[in-house]
Protein backbone atom coordinates (compact mmCIF):
# COMPACT_ATOMS: atom_id res chain seq x y z
CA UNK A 1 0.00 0.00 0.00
CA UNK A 2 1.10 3.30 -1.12
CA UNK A 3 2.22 5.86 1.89
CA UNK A 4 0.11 8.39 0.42
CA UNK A 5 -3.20 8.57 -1.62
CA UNK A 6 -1.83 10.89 -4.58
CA UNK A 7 0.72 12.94 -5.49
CA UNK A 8 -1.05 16.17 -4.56
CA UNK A 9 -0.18 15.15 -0.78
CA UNK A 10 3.08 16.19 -1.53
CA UNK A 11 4.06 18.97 -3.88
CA UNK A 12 6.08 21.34 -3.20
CA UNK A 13 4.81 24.80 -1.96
CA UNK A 14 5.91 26.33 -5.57
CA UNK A 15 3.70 23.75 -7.17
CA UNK A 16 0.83 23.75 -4.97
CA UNK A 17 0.49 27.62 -5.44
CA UNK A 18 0.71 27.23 -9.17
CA UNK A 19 -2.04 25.20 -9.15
CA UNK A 20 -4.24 26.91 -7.09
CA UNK A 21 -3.61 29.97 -9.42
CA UNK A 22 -4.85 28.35 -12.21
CA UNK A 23 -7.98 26.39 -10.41
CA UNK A 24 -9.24 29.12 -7.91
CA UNK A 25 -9.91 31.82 -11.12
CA UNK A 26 -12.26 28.55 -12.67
CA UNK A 27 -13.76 27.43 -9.69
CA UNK A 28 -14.52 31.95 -9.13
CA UNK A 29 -16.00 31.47 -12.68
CA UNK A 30 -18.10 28.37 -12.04
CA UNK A 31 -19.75 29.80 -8.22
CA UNK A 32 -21.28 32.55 -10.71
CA UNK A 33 -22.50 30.75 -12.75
CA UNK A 34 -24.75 29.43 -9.82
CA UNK A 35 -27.18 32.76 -9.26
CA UNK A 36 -27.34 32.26 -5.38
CA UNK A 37 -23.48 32.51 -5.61
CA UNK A 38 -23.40 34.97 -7.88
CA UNK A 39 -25.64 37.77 -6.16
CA UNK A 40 -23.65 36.95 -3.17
CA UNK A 41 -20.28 37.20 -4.28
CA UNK A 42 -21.17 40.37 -7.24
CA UNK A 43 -19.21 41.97 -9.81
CA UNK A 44 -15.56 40.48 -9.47
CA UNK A 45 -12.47 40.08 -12.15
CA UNK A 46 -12.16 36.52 -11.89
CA UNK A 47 -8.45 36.44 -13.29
CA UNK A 48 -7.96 38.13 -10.71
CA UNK A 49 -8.81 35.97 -7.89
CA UNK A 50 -5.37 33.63 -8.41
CA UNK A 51 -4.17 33.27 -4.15
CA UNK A 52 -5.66 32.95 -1.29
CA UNK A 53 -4.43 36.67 -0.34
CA UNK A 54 -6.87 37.47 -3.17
CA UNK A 55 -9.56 35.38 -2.10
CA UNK A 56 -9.71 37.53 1.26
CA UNK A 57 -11.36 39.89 -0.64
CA UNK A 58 -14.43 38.07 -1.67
CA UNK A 59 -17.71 38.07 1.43
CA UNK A 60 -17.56 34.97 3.53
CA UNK A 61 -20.51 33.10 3.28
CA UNK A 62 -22.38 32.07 6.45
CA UNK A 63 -24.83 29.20 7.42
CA UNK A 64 -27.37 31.49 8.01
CA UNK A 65 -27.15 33.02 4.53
CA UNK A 66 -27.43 29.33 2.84
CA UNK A 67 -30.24 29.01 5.15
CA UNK A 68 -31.70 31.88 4.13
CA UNK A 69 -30.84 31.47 0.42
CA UNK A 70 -32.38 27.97 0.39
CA UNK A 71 -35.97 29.26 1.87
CA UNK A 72 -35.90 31.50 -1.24
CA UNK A 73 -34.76 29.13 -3.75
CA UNK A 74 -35.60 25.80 -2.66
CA UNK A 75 -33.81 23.25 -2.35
CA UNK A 76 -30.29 24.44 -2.66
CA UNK A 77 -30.96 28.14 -2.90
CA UNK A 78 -29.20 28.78 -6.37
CA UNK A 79 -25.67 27.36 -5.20
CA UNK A 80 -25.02 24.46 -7.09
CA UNK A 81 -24.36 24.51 -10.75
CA UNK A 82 -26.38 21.68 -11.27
CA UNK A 83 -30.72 21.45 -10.66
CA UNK A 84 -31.57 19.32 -7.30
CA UNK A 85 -32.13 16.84 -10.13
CA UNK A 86 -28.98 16.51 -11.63
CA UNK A 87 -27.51 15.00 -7.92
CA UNK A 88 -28.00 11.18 -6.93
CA UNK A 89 -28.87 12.43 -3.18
CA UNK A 90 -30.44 15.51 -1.79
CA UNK A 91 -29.77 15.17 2.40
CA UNK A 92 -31.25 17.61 4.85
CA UNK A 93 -28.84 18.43 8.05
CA UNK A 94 -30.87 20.23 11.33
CA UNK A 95 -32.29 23.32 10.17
CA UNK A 96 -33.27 22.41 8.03
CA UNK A 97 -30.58 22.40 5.74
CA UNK A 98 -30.37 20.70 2.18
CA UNK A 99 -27.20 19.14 0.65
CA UNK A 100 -26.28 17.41 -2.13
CA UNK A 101 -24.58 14.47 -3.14
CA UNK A 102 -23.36 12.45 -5.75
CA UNK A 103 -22.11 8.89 -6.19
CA UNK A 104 -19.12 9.64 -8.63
CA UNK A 105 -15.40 8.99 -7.02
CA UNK A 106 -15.25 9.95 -3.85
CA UNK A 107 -16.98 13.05 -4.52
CA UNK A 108 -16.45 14.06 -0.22
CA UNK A 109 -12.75 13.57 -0.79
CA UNK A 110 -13.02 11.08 2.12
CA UNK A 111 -10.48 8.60 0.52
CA UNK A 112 -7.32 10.36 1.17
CA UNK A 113 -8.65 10.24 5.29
CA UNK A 114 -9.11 6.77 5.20
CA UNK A 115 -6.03 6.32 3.27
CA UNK A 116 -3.76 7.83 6.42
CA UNK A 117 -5.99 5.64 8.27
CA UNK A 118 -4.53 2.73 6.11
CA UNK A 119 -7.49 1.24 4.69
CA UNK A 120 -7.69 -0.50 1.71
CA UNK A 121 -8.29 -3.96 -0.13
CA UNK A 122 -9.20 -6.41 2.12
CA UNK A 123 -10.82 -4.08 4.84
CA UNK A 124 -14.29 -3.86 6.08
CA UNK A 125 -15.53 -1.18 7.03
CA UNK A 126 -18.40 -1.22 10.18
CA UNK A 127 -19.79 2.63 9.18
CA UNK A 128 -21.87 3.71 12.21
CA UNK A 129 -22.53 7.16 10.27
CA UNK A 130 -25.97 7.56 9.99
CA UNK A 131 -27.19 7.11 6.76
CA UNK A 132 -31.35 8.15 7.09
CA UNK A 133 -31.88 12.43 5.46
CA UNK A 134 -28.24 13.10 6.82
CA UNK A 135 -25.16 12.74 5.07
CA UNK A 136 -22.30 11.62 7.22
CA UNK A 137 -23.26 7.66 6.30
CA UNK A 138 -23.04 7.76 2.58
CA UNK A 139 -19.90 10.41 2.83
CA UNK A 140 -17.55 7.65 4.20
CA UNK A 141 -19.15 4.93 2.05
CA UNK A 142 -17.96 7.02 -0.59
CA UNK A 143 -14.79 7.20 0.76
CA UNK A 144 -14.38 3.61 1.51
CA UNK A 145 -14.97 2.72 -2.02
CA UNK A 146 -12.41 4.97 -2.91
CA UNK A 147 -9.91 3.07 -0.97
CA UNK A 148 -11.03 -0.25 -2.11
CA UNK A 149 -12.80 -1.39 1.50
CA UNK A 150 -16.24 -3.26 1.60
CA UNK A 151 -18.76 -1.47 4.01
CA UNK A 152 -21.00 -3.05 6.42
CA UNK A 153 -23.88 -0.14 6.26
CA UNK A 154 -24.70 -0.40 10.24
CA UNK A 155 -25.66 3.09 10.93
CA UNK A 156 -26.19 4.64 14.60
CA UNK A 157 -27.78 2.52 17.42
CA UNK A 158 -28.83 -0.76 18.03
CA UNK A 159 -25.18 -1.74 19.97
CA UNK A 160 -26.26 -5.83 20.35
CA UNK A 161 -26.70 -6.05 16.79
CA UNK A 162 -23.20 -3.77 15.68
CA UNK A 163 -21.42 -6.53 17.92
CA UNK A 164 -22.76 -9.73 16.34
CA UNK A 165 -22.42 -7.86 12.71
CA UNK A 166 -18.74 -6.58 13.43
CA UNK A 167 -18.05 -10.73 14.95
CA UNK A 168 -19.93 -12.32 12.47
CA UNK A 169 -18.62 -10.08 8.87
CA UNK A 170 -15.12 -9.80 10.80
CA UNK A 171 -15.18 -5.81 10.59
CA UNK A 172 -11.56 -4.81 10.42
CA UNK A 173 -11.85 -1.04 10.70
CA UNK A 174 -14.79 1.28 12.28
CA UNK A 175 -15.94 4.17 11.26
CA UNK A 176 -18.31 6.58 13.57
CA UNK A 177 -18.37 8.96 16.17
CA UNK A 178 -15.50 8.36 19.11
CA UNK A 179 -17.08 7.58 21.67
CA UNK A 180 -19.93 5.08 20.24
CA UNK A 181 -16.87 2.86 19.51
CA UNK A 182 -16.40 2.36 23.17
CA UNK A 183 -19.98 1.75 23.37
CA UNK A 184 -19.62 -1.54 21.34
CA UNK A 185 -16.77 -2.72 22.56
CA UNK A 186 -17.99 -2.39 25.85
CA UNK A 187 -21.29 -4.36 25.00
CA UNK A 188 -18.74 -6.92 22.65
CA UNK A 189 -17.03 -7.98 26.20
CA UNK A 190 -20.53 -8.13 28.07
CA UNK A 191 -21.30 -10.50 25.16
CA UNK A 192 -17.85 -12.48 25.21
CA UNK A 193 -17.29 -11.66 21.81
CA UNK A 194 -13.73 -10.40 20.48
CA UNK A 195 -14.21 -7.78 17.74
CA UNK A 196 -11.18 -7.47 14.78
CA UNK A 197 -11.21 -3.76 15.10
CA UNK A 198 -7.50 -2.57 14.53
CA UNK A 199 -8.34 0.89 12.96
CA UNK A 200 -10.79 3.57 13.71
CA UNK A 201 -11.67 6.67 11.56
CA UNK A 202 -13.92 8.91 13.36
CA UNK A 203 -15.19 12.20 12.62
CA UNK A 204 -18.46 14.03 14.47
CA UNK A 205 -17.17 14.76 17.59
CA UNK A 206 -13.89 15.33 19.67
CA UNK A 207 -11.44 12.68 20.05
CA UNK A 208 -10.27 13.15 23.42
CA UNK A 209 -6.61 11.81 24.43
CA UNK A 210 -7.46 9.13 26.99
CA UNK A 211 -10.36 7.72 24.58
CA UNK A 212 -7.46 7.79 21.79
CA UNK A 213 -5.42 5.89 24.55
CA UNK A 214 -8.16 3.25 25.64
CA UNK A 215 -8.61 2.07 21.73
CA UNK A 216 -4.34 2.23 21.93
CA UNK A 217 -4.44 -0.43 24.47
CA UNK A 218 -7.33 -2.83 22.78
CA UNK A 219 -5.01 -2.58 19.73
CA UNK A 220 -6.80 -0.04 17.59
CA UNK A 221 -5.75 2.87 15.50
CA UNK A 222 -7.50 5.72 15.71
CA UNK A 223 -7.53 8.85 13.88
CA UNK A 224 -9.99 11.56 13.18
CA UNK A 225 -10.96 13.81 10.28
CA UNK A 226 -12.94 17.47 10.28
CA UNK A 227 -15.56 17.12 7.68
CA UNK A 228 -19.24 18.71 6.96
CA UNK A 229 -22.47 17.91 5.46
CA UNK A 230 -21.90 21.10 2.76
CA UNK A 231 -18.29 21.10 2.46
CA UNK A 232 -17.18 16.99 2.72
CA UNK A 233 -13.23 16.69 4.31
CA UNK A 234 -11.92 19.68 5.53
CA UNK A 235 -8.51 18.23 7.64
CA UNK A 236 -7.61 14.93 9.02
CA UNK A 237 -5.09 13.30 10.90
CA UNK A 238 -1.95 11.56 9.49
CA UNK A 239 0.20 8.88 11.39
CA UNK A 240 2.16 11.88 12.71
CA UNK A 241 -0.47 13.03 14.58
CA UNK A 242 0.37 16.79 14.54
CA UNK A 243 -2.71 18.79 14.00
CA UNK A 244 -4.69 18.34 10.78
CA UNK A 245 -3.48 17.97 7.46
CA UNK A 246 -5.76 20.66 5.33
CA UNK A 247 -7.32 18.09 2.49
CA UNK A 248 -6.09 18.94 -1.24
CA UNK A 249 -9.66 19.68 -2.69
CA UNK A 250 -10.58 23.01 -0.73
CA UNK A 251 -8.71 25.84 0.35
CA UNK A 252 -8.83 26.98 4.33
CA UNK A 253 -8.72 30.56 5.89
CA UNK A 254 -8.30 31.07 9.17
CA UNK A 255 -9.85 34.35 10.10
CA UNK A 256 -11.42 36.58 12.56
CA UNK A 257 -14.65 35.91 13.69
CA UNK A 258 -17.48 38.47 12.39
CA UNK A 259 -14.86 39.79 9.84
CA UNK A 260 -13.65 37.49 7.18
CA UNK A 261 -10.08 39.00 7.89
CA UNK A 262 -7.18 36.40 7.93
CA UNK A 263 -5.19 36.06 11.03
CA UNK A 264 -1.67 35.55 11.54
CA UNK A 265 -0.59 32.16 12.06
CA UNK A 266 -0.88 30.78 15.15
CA UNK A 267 -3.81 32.99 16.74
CA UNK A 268 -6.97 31.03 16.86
CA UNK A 269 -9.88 32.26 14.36
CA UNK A 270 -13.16 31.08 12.70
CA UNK A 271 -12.41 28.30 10.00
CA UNK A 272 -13.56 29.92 6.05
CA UNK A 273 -13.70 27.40 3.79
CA UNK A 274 -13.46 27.21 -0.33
CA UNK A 275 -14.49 23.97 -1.85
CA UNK A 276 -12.86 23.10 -5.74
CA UNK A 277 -15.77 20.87 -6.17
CA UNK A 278 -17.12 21.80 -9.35
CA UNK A 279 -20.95 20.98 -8.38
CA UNK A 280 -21.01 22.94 -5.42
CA UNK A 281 -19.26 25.79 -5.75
CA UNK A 282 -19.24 27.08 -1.66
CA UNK A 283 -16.77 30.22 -1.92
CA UNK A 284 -15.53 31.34 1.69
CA UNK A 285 -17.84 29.45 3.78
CA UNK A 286 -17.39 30.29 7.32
CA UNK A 287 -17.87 26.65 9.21
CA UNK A 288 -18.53 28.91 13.01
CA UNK A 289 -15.37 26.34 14.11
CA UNK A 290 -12.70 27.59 15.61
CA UNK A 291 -9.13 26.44 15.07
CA UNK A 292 -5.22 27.99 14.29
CA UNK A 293 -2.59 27.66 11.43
CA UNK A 294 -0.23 25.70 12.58
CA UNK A 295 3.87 26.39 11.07
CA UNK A 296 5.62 24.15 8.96
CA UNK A 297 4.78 20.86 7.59
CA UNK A 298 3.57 17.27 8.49
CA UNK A 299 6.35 14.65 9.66
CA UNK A 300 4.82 12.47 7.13
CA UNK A 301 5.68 14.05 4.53
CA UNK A 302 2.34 15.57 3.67
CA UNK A 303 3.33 19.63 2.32
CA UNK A 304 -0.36 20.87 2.51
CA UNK A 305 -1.10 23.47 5.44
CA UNK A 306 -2.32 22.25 8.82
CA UNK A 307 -4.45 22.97 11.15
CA UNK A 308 -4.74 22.47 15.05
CA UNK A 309 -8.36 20.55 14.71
CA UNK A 310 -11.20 21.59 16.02
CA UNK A 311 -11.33 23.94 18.97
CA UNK A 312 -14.44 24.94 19.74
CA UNK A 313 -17.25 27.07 18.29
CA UNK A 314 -17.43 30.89 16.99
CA UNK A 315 -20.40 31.34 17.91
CA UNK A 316 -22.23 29.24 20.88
CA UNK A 317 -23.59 26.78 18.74
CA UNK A 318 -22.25 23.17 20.24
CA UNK A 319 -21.80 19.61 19.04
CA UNK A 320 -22.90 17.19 21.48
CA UNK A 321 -22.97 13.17 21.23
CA UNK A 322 -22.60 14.16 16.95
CA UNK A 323 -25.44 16.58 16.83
CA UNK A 324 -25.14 20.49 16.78
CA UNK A 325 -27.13 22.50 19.83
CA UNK A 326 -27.58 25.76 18.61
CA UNK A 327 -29.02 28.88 20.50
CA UNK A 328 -32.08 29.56 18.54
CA UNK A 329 -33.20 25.94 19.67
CA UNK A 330 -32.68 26.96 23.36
CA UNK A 331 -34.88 29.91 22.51
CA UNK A 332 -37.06 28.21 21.12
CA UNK A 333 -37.49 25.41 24.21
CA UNK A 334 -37.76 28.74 26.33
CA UNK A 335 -40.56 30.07 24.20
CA UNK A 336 -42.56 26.25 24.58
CA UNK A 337 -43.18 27.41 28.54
CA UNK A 338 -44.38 30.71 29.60
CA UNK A 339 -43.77 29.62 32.80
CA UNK A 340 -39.99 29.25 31.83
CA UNK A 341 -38.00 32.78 32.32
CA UNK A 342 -34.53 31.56 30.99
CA UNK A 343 -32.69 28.04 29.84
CA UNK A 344 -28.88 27.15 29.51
CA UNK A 345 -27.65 24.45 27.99
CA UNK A 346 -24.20 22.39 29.66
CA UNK A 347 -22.36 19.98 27.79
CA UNK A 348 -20.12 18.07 29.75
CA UNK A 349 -18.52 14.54 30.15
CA UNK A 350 -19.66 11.45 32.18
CA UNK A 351 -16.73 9.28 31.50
CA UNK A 352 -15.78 8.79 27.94
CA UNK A 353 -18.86 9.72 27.06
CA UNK A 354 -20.90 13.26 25.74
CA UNK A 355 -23.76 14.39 28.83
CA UNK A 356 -26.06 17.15 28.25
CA UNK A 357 -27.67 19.15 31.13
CA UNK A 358 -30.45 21.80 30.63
CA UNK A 359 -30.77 23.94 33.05
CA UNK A 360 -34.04 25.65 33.72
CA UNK A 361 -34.98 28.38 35.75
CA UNK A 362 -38.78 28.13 36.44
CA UNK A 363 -41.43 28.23 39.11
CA UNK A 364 -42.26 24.53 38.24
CA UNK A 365 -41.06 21.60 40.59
CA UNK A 366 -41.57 18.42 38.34
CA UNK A 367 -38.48 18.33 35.69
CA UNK A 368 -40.08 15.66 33.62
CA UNK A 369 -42.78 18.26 32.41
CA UNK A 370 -40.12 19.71 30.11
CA UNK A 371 -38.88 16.28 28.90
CA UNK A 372 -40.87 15.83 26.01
CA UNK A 373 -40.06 19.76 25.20
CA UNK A 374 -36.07 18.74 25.31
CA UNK A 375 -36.47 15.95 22.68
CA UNK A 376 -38.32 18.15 20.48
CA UNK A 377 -36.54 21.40 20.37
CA UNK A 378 -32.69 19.55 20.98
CA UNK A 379 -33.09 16.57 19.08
CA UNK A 380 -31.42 15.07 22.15
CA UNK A 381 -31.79 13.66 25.95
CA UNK A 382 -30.34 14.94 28.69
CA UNK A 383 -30.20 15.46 32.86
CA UNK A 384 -32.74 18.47 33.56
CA UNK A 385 -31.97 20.36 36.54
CA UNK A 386 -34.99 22.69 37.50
CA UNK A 387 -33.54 26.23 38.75
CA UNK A 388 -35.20 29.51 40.83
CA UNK A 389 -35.78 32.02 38.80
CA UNK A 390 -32.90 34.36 38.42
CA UNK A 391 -30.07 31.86 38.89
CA UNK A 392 -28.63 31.80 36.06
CA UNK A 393 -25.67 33.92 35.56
CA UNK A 394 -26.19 36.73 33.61
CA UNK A 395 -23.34 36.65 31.35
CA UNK A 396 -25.55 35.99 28.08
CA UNK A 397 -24.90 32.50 27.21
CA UNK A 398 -27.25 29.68 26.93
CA UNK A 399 -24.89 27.65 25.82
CA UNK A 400 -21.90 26.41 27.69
CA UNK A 401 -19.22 23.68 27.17
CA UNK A 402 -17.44 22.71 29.99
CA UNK A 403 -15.55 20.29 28.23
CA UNK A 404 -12.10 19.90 28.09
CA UNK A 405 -9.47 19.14 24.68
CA UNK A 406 -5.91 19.45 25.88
């Protein structure tokens, strides 16, 4: 097995930069020719538009303006250069949000991830993305093909029946969230059953160091990528382990948040991304992620720039057990109960494992009144812990991580 997918992994910085001058000017060309982009981005020289110092110049476009864009023109809101029926898959994301997708090679760019994982012939791959309106299943099915693994399609859930598929097919690598891997091996030794795990790719969530180390010690490999439903791989993790290698099909700014404005390397700023794929043109597409640049290049011998990985959110929105909380949903629980003055939202850790707490201050005594409310508005469980009114700090978030990823 080759050490690296392509060549692209590792051209010199000359090279790279020539060929970003001649593909960012086309792919300029090609996001107005989509009329959504277009009356976004305006009147521009394309020719013009050759670096990524030139790029800077261009609007960043936000979630809120696709979201916005798509409620006008349905589904995709005049972004993609094809019509919703020119793409194999439309996928809606919380929102709601609509995405497309299309079964040509490994049209995510999830290969060259599980590549560095070292996947290939004669792997199978147990995906526990979910693969129902959401794209995250059918993203590294793509990218397993690429690579030349079977899949076992398991999707989220249902942990008796991952451990008697991953024993019975022999699964040799997983692919999921982190911490839902230790949520089947845990059930596989309650069962007795030894699982042939030796590599995990895992994406959703934060990988946290003594998770990383548990897998270490049951003999599996575990690195993670930073991918999203609109944009596919972002960054992942070589061998090396030092930060995240930027992936060779988009182009990554880091800049400051609520400005667009690059910062220096080193100083942590909102992720902007620019995709080269040619169906979905996303120019400058602020992710609400925070990371930093980091100097120099890969041990591995990758040249392309890296990243720290993900640290934390621009805004308050939060990703808990793989789903986004964001604060209009907290408003929106609020606004369920007039009885209900103010909510916050904690994500913490109970083990190895995500926890959500929603805190609510209220008159009310019984917390399981509001349970049904949670679900709804959160998409997700969690501990509530009933609070007097006016207990809440007053600092303006309803949203807090307490979470830990040094």
């Amino acid at each position: 097995m080759n050490q690296y997918f392509d060549a692209l992994e590792t051209r010199s910085a000359d090279a790279r930069a020539a060929d970003l001058a001649f593909a960012l000017p086309a792919q300029i060309a090609r996001a107005l020719g989509a009329p959504g982009m277009a009356a976004h981005i305006g009147a521009v020289d394309t020719a013009s538009i050759t670096d990524v110092a030139a790029l800077a110049r261009l609007p960043v476009l936000r979630k809120s303006d696709l979201g916005a864009a798509q409620k006008a023109a349905a589904p995709f809101g005049g972004l993609t250069t094809r019509p919703a029926h020119g793409f194999e898959h439309i996928f809606q994301s919380p929102g709601p949000i609509y995405e497309p997708g299309r079964t040509t090679a490994d049209w995510w760019r999830m290969g060259r991830f599980l590549h560095a994982c070292g996947v290939g012939p004669g792997d199978i791959v147990q995906n526990c993305f979910g693969y129902h309106l959401t794209p995250a299943g059918m993203i590294f099915e793509s990218g397993a093909r690429a690579v030349g693994a079977a899949v076992l399609p398991a999707g989220t859930g249902q942990t008796e029946l991952q451990v008697r598929s991953a024993a019975d097919v022999g699964c040799t690598v997983y692919s999921g969230t982190p911490d839902f891997l230790k949520v089947i091996l845990d059930r596989a030794d309650e069962m007795g059953e030894r699982l042939a795990f030796t590599r995990a790719a895992v994406g959703g969530g934060a990988l946290f160091p003594s998770l990383r180390k548990e897998y270490a010690a049951r003999g599996i490999a575990t690195l993670q990528c930073y991918a999203t439903a609109d944009l596919g791989n972002i960054a992942y993790e070589s061998p090396a382990m030092e930060g995240m290698i930027v992936d060779e099909g988009v182009i990554v700014e880091i800049v400051r948040p609520g400005t667009g404005i690059p910062v220096p390397t080193g100083e942590v700023g909102e992720v902007v991304v620019t995709t080269l794929n040619p169906d979905y043109p996303l120019i400058r597409f602020a992710t609400g992620d925070l990371s930093a640049i980091l100097p120099g290049q890969s041990p591995c011998g990758r040249t392309n720039l890296r990243i720290k990985g993900w640290m934390g959110r621009a805004d308050q929105t939060t990703k808990i057990k793989g789903m986004f909380v964001r604060p209009e949903q907290v408003a929106a629980l609020v606004a369920r109960h007039p009885e209900v003055a103010r909510a916050r939202v904690v994500a913490s850790r109970e083990g190895e494992m995500d926890a959500m707490t929603v805190q609510i201050e209220t008159t009310a005594c019984e917390p399981g009144r509001y349970e049904a409310s949670v679900l709804e508005t959160l998409k997700l469980r969690g501990k509530i812990t009933l609070m007097e009114p006016g207990s809440l700090p007053n600092d303006g978030k309803v949203i807090e991580d307490t979470r830990r990823y040094d």
